[in-house]
Protein backbone atom coordinates (compact mmCIF):
# COMPACT_ATOMS: atom_id res chain seq x y z
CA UNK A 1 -18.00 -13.20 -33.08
CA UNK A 2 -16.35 -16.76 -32.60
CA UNK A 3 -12.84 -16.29 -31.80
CA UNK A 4 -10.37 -17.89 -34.87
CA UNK A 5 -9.21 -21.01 -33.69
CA UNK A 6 -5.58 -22.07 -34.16
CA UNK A 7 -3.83 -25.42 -34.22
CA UNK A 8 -0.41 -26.05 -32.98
CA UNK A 9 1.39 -28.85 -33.90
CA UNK A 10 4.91 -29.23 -32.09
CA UNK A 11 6.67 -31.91 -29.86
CA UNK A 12 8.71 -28.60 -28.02
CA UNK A 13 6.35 -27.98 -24.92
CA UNK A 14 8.61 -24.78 -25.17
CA UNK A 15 7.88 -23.55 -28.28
CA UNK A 16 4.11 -24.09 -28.50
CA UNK A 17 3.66 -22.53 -25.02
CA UNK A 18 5.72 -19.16 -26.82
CA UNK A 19 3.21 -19.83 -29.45
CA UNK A 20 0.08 -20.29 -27.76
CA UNK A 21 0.94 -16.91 -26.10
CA UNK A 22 1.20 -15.14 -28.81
CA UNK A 23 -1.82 -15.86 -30.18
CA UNK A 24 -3.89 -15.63 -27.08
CA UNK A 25 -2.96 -12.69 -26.35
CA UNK A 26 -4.18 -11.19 -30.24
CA UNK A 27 -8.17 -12.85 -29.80
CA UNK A 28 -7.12 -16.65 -30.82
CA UNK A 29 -8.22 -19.88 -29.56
CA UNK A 30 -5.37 -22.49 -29.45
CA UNK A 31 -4.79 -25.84 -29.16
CA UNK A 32 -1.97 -28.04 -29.78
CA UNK A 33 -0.60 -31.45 -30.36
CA UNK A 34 2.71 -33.23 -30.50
CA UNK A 35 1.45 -36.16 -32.36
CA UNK A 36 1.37 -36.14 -36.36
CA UNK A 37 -1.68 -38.51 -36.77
CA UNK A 38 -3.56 -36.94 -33.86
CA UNK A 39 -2.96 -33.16 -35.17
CA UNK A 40 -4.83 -34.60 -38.97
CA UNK A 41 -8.07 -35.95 -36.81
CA UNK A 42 -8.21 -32.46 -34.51
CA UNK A 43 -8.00 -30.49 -37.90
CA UNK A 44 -10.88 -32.69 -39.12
CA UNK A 45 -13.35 -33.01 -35.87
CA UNK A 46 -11.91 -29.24 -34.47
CA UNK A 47 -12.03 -27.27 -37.97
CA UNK A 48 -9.63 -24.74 -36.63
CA UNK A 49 -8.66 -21.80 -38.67
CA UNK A 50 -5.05 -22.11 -38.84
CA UNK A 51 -2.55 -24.65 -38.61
CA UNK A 52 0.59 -24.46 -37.71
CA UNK A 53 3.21 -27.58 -38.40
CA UNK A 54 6.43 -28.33 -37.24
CA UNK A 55 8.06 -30.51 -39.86
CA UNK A 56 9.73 -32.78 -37.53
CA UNK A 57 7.66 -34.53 -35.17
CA UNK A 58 8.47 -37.56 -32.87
CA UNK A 59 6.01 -39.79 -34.09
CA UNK A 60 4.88 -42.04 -37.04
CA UNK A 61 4.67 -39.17 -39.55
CA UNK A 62 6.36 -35.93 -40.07
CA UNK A 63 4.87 -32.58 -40.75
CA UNK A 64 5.07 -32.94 -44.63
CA UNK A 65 2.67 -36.39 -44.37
CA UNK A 66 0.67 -34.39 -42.10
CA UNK A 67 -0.01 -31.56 -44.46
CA UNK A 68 0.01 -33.75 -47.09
CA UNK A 69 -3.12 -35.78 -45.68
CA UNK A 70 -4.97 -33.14 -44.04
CA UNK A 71 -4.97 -31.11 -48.22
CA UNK A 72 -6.83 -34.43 -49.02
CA UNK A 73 -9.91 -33.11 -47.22
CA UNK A 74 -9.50 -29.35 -45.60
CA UNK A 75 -8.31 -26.27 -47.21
CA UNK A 76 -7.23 -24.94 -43.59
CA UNK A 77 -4.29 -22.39 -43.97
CA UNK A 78 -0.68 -24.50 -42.88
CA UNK A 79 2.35 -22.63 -42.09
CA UNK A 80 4.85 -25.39 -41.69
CA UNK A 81 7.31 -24.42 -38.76
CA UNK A 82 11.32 -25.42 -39.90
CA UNK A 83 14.74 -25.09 -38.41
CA UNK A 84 15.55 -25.98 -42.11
CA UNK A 85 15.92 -23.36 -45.24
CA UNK A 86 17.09 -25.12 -48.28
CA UNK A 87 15.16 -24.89 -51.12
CA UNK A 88 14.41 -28.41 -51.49
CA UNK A 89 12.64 -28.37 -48.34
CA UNK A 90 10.49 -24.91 -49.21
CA UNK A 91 9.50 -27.14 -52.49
CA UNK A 92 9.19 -29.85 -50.94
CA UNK A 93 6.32 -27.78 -48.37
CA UNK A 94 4.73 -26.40 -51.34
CA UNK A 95 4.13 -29.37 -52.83
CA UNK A 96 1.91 -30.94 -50.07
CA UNK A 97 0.02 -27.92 -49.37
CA UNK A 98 2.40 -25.33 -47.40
CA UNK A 99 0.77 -22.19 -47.34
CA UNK A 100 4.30 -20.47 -45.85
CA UNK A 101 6.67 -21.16 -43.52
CA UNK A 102 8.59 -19.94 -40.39
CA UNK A 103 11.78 -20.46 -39.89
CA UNK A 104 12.69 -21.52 -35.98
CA UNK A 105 13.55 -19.56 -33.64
CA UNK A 106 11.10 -16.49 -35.07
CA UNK A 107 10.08 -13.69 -33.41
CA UNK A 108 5.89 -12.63 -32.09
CA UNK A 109 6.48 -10.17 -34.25
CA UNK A 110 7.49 -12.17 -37.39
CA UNK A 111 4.52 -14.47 -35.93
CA UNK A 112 1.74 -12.48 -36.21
CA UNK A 113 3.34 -10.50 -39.29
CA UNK A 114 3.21 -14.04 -41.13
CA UNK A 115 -0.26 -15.37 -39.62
CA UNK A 116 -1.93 -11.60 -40.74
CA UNK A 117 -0.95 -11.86 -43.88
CA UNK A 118 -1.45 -15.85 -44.70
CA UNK A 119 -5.31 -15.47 -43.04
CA UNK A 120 -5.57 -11.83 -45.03
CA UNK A 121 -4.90 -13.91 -48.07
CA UNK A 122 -6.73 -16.66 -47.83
CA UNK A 123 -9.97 -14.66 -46.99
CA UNK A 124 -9.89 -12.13 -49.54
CA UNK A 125 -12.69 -11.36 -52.36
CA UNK A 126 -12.72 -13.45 -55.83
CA UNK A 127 -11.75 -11.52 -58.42
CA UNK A 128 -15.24 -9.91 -60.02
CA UNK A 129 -16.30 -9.60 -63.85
CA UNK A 130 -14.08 -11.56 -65.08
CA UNK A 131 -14.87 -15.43 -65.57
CA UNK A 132 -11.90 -16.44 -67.08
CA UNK A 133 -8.37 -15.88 -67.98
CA UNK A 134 -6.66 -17.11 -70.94
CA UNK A 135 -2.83 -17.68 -71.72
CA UNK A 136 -2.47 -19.89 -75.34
CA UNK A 137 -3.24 -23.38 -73.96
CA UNK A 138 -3.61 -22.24 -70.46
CA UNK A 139 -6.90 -21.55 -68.87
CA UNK A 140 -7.83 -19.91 -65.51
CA UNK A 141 -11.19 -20.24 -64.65
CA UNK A 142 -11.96 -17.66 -61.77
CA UNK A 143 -15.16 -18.38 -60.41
CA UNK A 144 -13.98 -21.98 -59.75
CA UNK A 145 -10.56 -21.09 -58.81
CA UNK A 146 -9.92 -23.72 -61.81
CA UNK A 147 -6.33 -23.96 -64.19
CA UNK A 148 -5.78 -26.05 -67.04
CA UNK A 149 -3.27 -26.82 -69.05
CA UNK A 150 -4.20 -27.88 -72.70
CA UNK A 151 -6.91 -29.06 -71.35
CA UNK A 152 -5.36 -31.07 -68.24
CA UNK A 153 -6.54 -30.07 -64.95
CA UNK A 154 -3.27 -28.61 -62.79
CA UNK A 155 -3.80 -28.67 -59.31
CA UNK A 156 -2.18 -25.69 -57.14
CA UNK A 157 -1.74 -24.82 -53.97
CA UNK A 158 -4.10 -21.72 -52.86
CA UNK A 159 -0.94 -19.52 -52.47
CA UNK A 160 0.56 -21.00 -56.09
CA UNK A 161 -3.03 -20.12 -57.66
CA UNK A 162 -3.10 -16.28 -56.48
CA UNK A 163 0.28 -15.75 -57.44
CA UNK A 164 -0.26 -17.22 -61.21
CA UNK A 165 -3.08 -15.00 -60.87
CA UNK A 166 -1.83 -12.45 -59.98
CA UNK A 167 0.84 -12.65 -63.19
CA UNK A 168 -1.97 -13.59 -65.22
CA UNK A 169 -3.87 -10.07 -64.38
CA UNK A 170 -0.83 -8.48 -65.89
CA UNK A 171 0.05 -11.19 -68.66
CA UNK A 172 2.07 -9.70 -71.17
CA UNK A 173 3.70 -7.39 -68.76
CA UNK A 174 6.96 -6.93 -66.80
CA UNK A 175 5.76 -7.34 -62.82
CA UNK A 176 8.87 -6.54 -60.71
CA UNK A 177 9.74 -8.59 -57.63
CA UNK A 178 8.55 -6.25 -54.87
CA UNK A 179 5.04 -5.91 -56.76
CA UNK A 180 4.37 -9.48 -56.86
CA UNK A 181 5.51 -10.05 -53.49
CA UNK A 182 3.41 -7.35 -51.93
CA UNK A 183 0.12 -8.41 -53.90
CA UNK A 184 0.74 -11.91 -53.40
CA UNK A 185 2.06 -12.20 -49.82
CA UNK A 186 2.05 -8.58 -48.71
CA UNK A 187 3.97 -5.97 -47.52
CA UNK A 188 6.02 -8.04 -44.85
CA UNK A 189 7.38 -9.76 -48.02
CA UNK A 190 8.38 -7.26 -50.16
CA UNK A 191 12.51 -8.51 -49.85
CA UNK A 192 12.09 -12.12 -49.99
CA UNK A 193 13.14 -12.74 -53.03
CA UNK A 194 14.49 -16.58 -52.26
CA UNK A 195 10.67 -17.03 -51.23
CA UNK A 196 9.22 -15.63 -54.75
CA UNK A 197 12.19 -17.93 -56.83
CA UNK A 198 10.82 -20.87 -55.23
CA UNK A 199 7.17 -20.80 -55.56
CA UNK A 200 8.46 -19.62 -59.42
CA UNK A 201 10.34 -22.63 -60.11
CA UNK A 202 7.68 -24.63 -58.91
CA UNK A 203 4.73 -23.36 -60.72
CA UNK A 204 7.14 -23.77 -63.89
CA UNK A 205 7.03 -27.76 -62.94
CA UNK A 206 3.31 -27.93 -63.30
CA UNK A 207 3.01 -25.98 -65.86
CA UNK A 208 5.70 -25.36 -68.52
CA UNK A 209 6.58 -28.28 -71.13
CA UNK A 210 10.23 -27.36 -70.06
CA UNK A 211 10.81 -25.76 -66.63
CA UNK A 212 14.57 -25.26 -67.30
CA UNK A 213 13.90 -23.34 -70.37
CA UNK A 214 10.27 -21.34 -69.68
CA UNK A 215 8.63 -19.88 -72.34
CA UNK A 216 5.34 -19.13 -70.19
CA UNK A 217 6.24 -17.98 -66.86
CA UNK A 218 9.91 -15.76 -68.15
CA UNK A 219 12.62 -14.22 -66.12
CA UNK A 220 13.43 -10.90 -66.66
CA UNK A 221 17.03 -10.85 -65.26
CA UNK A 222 17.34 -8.18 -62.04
CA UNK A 223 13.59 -6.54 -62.90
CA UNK A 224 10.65 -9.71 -62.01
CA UNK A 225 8.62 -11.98 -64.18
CA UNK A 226 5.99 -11.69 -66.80
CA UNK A 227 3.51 -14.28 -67.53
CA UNK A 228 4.14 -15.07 -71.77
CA UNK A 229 0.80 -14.89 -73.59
CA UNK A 230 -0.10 -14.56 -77.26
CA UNK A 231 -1.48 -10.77 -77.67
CA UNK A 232 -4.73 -12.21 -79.19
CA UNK A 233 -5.02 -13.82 -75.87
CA UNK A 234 -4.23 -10.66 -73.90
């Protein structure tokens, strides 16, 4: 078996030799870059398995162009890698393709705890028997890992698809934080609740008419979330 191949994009010689260590030393292949525009034509001509972005980089273009060009063609996992933590920036990460983030400096442990989980994820079985969900004028077509929106096509992210998913396999019903955390990220992310209000709030933005006052995806204050449908629907 090929080993997984994983591409590290970071201008700190530093940091992506404590990276490529890691990962060498748990069966992956690594390379690296410190160039933005070089790092998008490795992940086309190298197809590596896993990418992992620092968001600022010395040259041209930052690690949010980067991931933002390299969604236009590959649907490679990205963790972005960030000294920053505001929201804004977390939304901002999702919104050009982010699959999850590390925040710098980060432990091997928290490392490989993050990478399992992200490549666990991404590789995981379709759902079976079921070709379609459907939520009033939202439709979740599972075999194409297609959502629409009164007929509109919304485009998520892979991780902002499972986890409307995942609310959508239990539509109509209260899923508490730790549930959908552990079923959507896994077990390692069972307390990050900050992480689970973000990817919320912006799945509301591409899908409810008014995110500030949801009546699809609702909060259910201290408990979790429940995805809104009408019971014929259910």
């Amino acid at each position: 078996m090929n080993k997984p191949v994983a591409l590290v994009v970071d201008d700190e010689p530093k940091l992506v030799r404590l990276v490529q260590e890691i990962l060498l030393a748990k069966g992956f292949s690594v390379i690296s870059t410190g160039d933005g525009e070089r790092a998008i034509e490795m992940v086309a001509m190298e197809q590596p398995d896993l990418l992992l972005l620092d968001i600022v980089l010395t040259g041209k273009i930052d690690g949010y162009e980067v991931a933002r060009r390299v969604r236009a063609f590959s649907t490679i996992p990205i963790i972005m890698l960030t000294a920053k933590v505001q929201e804004s920036d977390l939304l901002r990460g999702f919104d050009v393709g982010a699959d999850d983030y590390i925040t710098k400096p980060f432990s091997s442990k928290e490392l490989l705890a993050r990478v399992r989980a992200l490549l666990k994820r991404t590789s995981r079985d379709e759902t079976k028997g079921v070709a379609e969900i459907m939520c009033g004028e939202l439709q979740i077509n599972l075999d194409r890992r297609r959502v629409t929106m009164a007929g509109e096509t919304v485009h998520l992210t892979r991780t902002e698809y499972n986890l409307l998913h995942e609310l959508a396999s239990h539509r109509n019903q209260v899923m508490l934080h730790k549930q959908i955390l552990t079923a959507v990220w896994g077990s390692e992310y069972r307390d990050d609740l900050d992480y689970l209000r973000a990817y919320i709030r912006y799945l509301r933005r591409k899908l409810e008419i008014d995110p500030a006052h949801p009546q699809l995806i609702v909060t259910v204050q201290g408990v979790g979330y429940m995805l809104e449908c009408p019971q014929d629907n259910s």
